[in-house]
PDB file of N, CA and C in Angstrom:
ATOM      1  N   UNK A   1      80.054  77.734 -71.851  1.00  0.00           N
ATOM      2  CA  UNK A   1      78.763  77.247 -71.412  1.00  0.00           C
ATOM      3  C   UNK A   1      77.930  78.438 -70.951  1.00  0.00           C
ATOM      4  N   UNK A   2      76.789  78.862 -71.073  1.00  0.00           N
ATOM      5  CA  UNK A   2      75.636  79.618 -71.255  1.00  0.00           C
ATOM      6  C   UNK A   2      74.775  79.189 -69.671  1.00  0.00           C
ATOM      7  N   UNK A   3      74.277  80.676 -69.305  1.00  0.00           N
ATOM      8  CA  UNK A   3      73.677  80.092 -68.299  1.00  0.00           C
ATOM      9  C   UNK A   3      72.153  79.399 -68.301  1.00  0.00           C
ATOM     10  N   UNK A   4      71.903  79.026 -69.552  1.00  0.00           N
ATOM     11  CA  UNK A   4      70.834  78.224 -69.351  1.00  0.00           C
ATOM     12  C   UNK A   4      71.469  76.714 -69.912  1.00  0.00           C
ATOM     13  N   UNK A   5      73.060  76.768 -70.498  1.00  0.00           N
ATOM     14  CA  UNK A   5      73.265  75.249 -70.338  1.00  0.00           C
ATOM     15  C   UNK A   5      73.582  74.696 -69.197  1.00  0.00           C
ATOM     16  N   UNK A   6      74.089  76.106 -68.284  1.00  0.00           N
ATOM     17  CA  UNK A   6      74.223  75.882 -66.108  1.00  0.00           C
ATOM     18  C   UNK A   6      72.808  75.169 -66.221  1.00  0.00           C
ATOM     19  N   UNK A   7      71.954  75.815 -66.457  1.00  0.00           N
ATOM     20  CA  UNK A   7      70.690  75.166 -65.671  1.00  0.00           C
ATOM     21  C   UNK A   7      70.141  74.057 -66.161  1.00  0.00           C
ATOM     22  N   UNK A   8      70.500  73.939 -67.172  1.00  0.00           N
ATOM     23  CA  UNK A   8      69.737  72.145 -67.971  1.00  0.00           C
ATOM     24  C   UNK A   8      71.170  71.117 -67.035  1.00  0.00           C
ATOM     25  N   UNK A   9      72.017  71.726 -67.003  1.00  0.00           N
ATOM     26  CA  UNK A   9      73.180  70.914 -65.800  1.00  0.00           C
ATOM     27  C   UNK A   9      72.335  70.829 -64.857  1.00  0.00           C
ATOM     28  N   UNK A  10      72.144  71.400 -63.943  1.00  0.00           N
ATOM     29  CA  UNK A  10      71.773  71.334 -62.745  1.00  0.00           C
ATOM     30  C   UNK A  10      70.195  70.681 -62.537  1.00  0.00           C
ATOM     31  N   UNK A  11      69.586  70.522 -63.730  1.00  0.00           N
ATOM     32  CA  UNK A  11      68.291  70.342 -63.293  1.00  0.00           C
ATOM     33  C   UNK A  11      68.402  68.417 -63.591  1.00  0.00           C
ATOM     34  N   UNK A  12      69.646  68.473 -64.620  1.00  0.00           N
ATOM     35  CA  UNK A  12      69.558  66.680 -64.726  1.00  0.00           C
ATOM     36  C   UNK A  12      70.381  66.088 -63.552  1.00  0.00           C
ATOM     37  N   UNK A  13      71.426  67.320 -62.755  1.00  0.00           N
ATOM     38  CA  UNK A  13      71.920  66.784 -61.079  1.00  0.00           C
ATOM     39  C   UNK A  13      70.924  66.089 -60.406  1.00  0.00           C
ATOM     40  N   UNK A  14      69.693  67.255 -60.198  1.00  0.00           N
ATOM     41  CA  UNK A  14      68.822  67.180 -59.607  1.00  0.00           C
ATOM     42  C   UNK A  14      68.228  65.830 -59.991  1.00  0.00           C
ATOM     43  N   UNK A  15      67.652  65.802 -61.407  1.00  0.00           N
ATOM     44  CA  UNK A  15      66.802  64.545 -61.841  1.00  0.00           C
ATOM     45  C   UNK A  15      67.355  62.991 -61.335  1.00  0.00           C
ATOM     46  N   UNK A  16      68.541  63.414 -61.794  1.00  0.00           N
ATOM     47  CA  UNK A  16      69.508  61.954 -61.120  1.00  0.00           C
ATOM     48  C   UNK A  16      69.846  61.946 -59.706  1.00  0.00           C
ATOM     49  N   UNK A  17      69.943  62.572 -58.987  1.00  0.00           N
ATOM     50  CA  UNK A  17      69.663  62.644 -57.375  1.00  0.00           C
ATOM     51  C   UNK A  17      68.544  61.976 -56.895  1.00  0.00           C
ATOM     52  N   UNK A  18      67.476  62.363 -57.924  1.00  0.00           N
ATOM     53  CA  UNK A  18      66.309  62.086 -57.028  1.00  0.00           C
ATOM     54  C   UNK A  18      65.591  60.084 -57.796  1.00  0.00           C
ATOM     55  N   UNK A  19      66.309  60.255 -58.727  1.00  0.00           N
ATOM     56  CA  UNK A  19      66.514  58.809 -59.616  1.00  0.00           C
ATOM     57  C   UNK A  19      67.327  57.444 -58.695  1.00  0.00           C
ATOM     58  N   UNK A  20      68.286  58.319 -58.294  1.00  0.00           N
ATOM     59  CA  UNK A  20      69.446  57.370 -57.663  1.00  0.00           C
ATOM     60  C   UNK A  20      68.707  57.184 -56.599  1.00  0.00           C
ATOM     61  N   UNK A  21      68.006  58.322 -55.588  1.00  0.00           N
ATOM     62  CA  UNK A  21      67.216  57.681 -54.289  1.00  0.00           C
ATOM     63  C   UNK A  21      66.191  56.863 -54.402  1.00  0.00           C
ATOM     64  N   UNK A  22      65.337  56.823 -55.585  1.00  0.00           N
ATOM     65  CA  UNK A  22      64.292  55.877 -55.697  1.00  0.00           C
ATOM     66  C   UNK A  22      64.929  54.773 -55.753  1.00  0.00           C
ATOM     67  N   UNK A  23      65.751  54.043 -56.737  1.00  0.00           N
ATOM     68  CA  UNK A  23      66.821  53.206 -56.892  1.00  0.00           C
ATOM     69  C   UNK A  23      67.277  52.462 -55.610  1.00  0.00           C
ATOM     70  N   UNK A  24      67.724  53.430 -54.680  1.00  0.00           N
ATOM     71  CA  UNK A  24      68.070  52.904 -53.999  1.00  0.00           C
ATOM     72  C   UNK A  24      66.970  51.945 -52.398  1.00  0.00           C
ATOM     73  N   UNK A  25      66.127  53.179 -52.850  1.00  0.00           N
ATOM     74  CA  UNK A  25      64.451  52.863 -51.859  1.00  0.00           C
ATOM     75  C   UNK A  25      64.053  51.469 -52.304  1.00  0.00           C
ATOM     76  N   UNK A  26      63.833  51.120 -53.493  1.00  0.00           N
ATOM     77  CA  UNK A  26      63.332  50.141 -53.761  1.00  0.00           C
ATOM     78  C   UNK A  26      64.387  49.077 -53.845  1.00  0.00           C
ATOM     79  N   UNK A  27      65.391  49.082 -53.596  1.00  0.00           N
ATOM     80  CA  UNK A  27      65.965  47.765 -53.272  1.00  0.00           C
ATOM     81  C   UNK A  27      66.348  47.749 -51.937  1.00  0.00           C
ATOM     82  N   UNK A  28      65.971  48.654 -50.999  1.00  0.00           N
ATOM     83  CA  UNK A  28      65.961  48.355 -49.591  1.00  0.00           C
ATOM     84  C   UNK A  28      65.233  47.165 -48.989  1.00  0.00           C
ATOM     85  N   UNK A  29      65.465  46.870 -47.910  1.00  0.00           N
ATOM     86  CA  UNK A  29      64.794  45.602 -46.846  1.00  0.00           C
ATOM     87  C   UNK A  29      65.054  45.660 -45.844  1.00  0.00           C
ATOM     88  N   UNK A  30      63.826  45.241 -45.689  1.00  0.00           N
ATOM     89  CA  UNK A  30      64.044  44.934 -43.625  1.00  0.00           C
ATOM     90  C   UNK A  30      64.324  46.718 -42.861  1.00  0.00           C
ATOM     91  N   UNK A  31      63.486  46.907 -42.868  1.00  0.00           N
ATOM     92  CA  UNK A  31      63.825  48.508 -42.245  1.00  0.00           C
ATOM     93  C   UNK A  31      64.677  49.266 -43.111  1.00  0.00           C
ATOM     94  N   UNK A  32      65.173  49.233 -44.026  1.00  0.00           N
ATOM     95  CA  UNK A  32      66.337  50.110 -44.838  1.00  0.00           C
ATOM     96  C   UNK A  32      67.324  49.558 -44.094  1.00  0.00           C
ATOM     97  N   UNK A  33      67.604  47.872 -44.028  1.00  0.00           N
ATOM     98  CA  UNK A  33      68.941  47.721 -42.932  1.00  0.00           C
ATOM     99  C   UNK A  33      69.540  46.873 -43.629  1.00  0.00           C
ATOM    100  N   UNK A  34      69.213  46.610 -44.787  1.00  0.00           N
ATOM    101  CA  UNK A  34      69.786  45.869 -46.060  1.00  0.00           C
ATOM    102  C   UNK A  34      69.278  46.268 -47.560  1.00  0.00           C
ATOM    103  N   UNK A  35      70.615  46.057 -48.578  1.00  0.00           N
ATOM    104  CA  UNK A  35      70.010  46.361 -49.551  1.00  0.00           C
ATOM    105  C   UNK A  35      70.373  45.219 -50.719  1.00  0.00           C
ATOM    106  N   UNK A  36      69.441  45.403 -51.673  1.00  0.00           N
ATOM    107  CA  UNK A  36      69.490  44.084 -52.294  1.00  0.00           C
ATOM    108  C   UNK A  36      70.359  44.189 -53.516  1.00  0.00           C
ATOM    109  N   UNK A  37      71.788  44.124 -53.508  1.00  0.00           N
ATOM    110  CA  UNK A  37      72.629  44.788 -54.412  1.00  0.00           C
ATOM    111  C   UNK A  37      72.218  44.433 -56.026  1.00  0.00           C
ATOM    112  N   UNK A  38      72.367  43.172 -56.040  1.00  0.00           N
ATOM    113  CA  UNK A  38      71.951  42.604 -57.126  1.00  0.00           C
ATOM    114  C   UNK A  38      70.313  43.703 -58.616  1.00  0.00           C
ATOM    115  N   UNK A  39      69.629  43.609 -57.288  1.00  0.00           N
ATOM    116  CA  UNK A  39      68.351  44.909 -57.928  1.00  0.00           C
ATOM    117  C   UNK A  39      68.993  45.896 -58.118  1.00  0.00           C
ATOM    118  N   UNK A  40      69.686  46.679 -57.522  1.00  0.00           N
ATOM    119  CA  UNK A  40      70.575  48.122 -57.048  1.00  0.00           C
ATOM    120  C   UNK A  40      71.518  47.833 -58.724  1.00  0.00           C
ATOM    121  N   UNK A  41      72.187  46.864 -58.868  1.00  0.00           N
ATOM    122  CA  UNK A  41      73.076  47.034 -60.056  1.00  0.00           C
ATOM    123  C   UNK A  41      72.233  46.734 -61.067  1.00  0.00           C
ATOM    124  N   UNK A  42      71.079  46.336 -61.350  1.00  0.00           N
ATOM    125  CA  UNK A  42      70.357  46.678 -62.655  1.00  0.00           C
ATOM    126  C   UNK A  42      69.739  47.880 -62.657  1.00  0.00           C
ATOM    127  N   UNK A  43      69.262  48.596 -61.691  1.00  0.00           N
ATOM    128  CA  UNK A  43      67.966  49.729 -61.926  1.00  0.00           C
ATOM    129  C   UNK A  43      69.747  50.598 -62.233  1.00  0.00           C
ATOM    130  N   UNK A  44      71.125  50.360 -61.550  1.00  0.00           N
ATOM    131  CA  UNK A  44      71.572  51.958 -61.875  1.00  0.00           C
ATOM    132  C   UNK A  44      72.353  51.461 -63.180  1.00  0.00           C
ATOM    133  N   UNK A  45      72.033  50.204 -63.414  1.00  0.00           N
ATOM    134  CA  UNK A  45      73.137  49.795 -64.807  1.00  0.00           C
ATOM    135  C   UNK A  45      71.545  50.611 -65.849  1.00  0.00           C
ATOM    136  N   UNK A  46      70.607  50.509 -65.637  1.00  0.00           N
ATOM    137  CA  UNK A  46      69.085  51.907 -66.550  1.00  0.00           C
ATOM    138  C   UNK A  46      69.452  53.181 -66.395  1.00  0.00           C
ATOM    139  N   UNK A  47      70.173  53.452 -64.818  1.00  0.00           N
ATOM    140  CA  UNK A  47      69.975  54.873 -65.107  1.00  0.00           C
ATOM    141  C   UNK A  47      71.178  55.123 -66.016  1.00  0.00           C
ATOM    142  N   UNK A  48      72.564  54.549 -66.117  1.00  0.00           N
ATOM    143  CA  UNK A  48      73.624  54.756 -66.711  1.00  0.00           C
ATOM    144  C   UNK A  48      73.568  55.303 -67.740  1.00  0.00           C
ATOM    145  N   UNK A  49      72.671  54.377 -68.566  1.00  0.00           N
ATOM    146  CA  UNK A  49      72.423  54.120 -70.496  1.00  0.00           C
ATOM    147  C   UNK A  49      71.472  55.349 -70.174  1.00  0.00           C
ATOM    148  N   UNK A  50      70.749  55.811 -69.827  1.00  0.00           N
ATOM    149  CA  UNK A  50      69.962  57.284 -69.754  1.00  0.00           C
ATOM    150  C   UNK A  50      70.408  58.899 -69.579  1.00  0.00           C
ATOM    151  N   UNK A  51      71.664  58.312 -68.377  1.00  0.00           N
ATOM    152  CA  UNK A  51      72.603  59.257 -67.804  1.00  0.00           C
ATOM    153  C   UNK A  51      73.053  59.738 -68.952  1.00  0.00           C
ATOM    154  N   UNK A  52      73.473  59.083 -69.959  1.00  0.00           N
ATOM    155  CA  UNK A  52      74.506  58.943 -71.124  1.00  0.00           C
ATOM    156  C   UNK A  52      74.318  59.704 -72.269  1.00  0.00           C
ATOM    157  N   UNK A  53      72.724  59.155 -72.370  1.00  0.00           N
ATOM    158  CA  UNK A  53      71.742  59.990 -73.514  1.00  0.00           C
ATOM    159  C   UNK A  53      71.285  61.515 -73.077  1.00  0.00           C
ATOM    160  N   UNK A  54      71.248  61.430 -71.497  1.00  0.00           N
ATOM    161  CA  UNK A  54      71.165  63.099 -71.065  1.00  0.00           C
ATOM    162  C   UNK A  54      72.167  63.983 -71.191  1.00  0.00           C
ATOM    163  N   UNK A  55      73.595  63.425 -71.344  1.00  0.00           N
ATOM    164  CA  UNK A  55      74.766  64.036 -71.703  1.00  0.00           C
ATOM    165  C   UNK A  55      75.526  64.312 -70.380  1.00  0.00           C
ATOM    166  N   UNK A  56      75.361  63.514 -69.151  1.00  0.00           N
ATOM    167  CA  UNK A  56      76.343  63.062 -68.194  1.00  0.00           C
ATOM    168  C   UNK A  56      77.544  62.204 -68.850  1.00  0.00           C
ATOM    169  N   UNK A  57      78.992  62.563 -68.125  1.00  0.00           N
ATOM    170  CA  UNK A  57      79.648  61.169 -68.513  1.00  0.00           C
ATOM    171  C   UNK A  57      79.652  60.199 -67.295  1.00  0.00           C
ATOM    172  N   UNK A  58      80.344  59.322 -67.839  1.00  0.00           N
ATOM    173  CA  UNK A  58      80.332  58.395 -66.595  1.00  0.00           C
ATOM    174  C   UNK A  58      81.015  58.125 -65.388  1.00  0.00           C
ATOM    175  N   UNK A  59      82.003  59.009 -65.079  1.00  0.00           N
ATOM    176  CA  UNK A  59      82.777  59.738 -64.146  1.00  0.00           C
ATOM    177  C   UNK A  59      81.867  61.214 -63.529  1.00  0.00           C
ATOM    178  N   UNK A  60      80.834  61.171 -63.849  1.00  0.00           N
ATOM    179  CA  UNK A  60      79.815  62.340 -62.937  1.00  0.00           C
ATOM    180  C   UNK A  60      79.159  61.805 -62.844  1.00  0.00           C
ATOM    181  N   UNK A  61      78.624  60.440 -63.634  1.00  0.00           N
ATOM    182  CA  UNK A  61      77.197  59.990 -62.454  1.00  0.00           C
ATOM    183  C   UNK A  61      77.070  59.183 -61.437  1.00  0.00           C
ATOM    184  N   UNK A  62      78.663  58.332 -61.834  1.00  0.00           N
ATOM    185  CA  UNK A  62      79.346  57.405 -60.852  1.00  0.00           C
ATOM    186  C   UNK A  62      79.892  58.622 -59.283  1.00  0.00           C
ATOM    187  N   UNK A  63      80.325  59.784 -59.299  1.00  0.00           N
ATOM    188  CA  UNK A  63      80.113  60.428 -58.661  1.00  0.00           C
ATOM    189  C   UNK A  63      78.822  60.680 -57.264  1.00  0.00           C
ATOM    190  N   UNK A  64      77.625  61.075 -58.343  1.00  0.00           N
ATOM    191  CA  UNK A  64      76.367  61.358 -58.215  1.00  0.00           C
ATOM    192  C   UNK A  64      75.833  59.680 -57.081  1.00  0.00           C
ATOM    193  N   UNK A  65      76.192  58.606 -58.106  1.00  0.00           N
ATOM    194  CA  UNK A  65      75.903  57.697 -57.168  1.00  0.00           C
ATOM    195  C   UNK A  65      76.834  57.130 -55.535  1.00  0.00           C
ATOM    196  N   UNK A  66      78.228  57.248 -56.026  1.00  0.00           N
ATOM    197  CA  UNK A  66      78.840  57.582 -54.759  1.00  0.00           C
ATOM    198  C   UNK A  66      78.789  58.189 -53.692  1.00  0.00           C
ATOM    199  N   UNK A  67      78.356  59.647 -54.202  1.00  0.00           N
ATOM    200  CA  UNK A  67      78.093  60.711 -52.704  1.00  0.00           C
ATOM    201  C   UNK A  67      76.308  59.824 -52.076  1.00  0.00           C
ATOM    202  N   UNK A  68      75.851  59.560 -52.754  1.00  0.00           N
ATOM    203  CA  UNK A  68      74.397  58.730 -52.041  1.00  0.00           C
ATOM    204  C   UNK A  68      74.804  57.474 -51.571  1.00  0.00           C
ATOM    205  N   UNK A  69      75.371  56.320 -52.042  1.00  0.00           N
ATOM    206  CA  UNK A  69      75.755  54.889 -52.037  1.00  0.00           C
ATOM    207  C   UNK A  69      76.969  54.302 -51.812  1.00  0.00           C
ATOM    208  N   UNK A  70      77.913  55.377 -50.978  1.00  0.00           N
ATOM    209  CA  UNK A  70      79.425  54.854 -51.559  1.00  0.00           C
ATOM    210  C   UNK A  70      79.519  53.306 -51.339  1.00  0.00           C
ATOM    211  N   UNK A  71      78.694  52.274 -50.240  1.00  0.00           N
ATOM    212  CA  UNK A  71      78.938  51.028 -50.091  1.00  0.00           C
ATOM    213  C   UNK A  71      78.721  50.249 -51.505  1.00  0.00           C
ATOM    214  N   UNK A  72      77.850  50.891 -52.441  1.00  0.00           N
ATOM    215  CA  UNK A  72      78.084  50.402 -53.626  1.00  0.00           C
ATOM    216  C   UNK A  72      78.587  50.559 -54.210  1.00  0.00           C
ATOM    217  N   UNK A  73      79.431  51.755 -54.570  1.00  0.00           N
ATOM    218  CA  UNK A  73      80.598  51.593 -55.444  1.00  0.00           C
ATOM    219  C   UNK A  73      82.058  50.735 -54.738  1.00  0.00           C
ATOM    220  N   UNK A  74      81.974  50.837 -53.680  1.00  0.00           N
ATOM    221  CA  UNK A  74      83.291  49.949 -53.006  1.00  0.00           C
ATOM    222  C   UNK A  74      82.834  48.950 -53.658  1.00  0.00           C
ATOM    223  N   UNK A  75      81.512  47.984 -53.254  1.00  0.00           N
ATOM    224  CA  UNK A  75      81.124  46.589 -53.914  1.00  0.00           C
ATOM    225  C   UNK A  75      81.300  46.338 -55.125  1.00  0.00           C
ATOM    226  N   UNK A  76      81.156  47.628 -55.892  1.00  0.00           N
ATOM    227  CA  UNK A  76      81.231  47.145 -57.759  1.00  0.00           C
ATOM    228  C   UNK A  76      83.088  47.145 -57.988  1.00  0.00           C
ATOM    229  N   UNK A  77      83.605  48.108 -56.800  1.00  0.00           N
ATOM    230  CA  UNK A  77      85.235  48.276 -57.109  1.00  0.00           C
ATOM    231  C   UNK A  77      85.863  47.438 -56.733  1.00  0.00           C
ATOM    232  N   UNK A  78      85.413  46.501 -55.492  1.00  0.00           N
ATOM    233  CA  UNK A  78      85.824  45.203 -55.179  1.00  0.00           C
ATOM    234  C   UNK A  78      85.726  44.166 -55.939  1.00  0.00           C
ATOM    235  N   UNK A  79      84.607  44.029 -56.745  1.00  0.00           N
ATOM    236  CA  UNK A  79      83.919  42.917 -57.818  1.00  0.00           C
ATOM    237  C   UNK A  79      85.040  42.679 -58.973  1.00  0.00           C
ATOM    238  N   UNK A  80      85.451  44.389 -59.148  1.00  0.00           N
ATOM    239  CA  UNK A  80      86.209  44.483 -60.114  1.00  0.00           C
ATOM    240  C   UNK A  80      87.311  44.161 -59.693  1.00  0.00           C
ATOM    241  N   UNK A  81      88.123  44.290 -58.945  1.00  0.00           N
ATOM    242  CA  UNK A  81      89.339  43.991 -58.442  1.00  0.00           C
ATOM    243  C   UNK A  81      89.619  42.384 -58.535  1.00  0.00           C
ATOM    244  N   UNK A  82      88.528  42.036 -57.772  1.00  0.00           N
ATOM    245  CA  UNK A  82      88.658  40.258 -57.762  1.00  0.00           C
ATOM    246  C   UNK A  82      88.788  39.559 -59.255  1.00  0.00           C
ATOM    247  N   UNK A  83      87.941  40.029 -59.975  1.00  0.00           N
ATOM    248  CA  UNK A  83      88.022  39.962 -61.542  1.00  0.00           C
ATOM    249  C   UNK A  83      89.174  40.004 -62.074  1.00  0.00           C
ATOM    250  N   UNK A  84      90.335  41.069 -61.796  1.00  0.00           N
ATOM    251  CA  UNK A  84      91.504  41.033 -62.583  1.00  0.00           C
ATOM    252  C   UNK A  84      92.384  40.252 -61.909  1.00  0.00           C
ATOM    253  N   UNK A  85      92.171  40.112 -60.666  1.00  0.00           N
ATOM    254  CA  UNK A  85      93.318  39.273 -59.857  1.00  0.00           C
ATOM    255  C   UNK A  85      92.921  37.934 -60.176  1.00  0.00           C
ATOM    256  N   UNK A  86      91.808  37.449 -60.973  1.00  0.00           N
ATOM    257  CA  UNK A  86      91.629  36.012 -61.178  1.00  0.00           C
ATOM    258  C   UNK A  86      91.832  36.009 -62.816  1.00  0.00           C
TER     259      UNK A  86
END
């Protein structure tokens, strides 16, 4: 890897950092003291299919959204859990 493919890395970190916080802004409520998961899993199920086409995999953006959201990935890992146990 070339250091200007470092920097097209780092600049789509960046892009999706600042993607995932809007994301997450706009499904806030009530003071930022709730969030509206349901909105939250469509806008990042958009950024995913984008993530994808930028040439993230999906074990770095699920990352990316963890270090910002981890209560949402517990929620999607719980969702999933209940799913196989039924």
């Amino acid at each position: 890897m070339s250091i200007g493919d470092d920097n097209i890395q780092n600049e789509l970190i960046i892009q999706y950092k600042e993607k995932i916080e809007e994301a997450l802004n706009d499904c806030e409520h009530v003071y930022r003291l709730t969030i509206d998961y349901q909105m939250l899993d469509q806008k990042i199920s958009e950024l995913i299919i984008s993530a994808k086409q930028d040439g993230l995999t999906d074990k770095f953006f699920w990352n990316l959204v963890h270090s910002r959201i981890p209560s949402y990935v517990n929620d999607i890992n719980h969702k999933s859990s209940v799913k196989k146990a039924a």
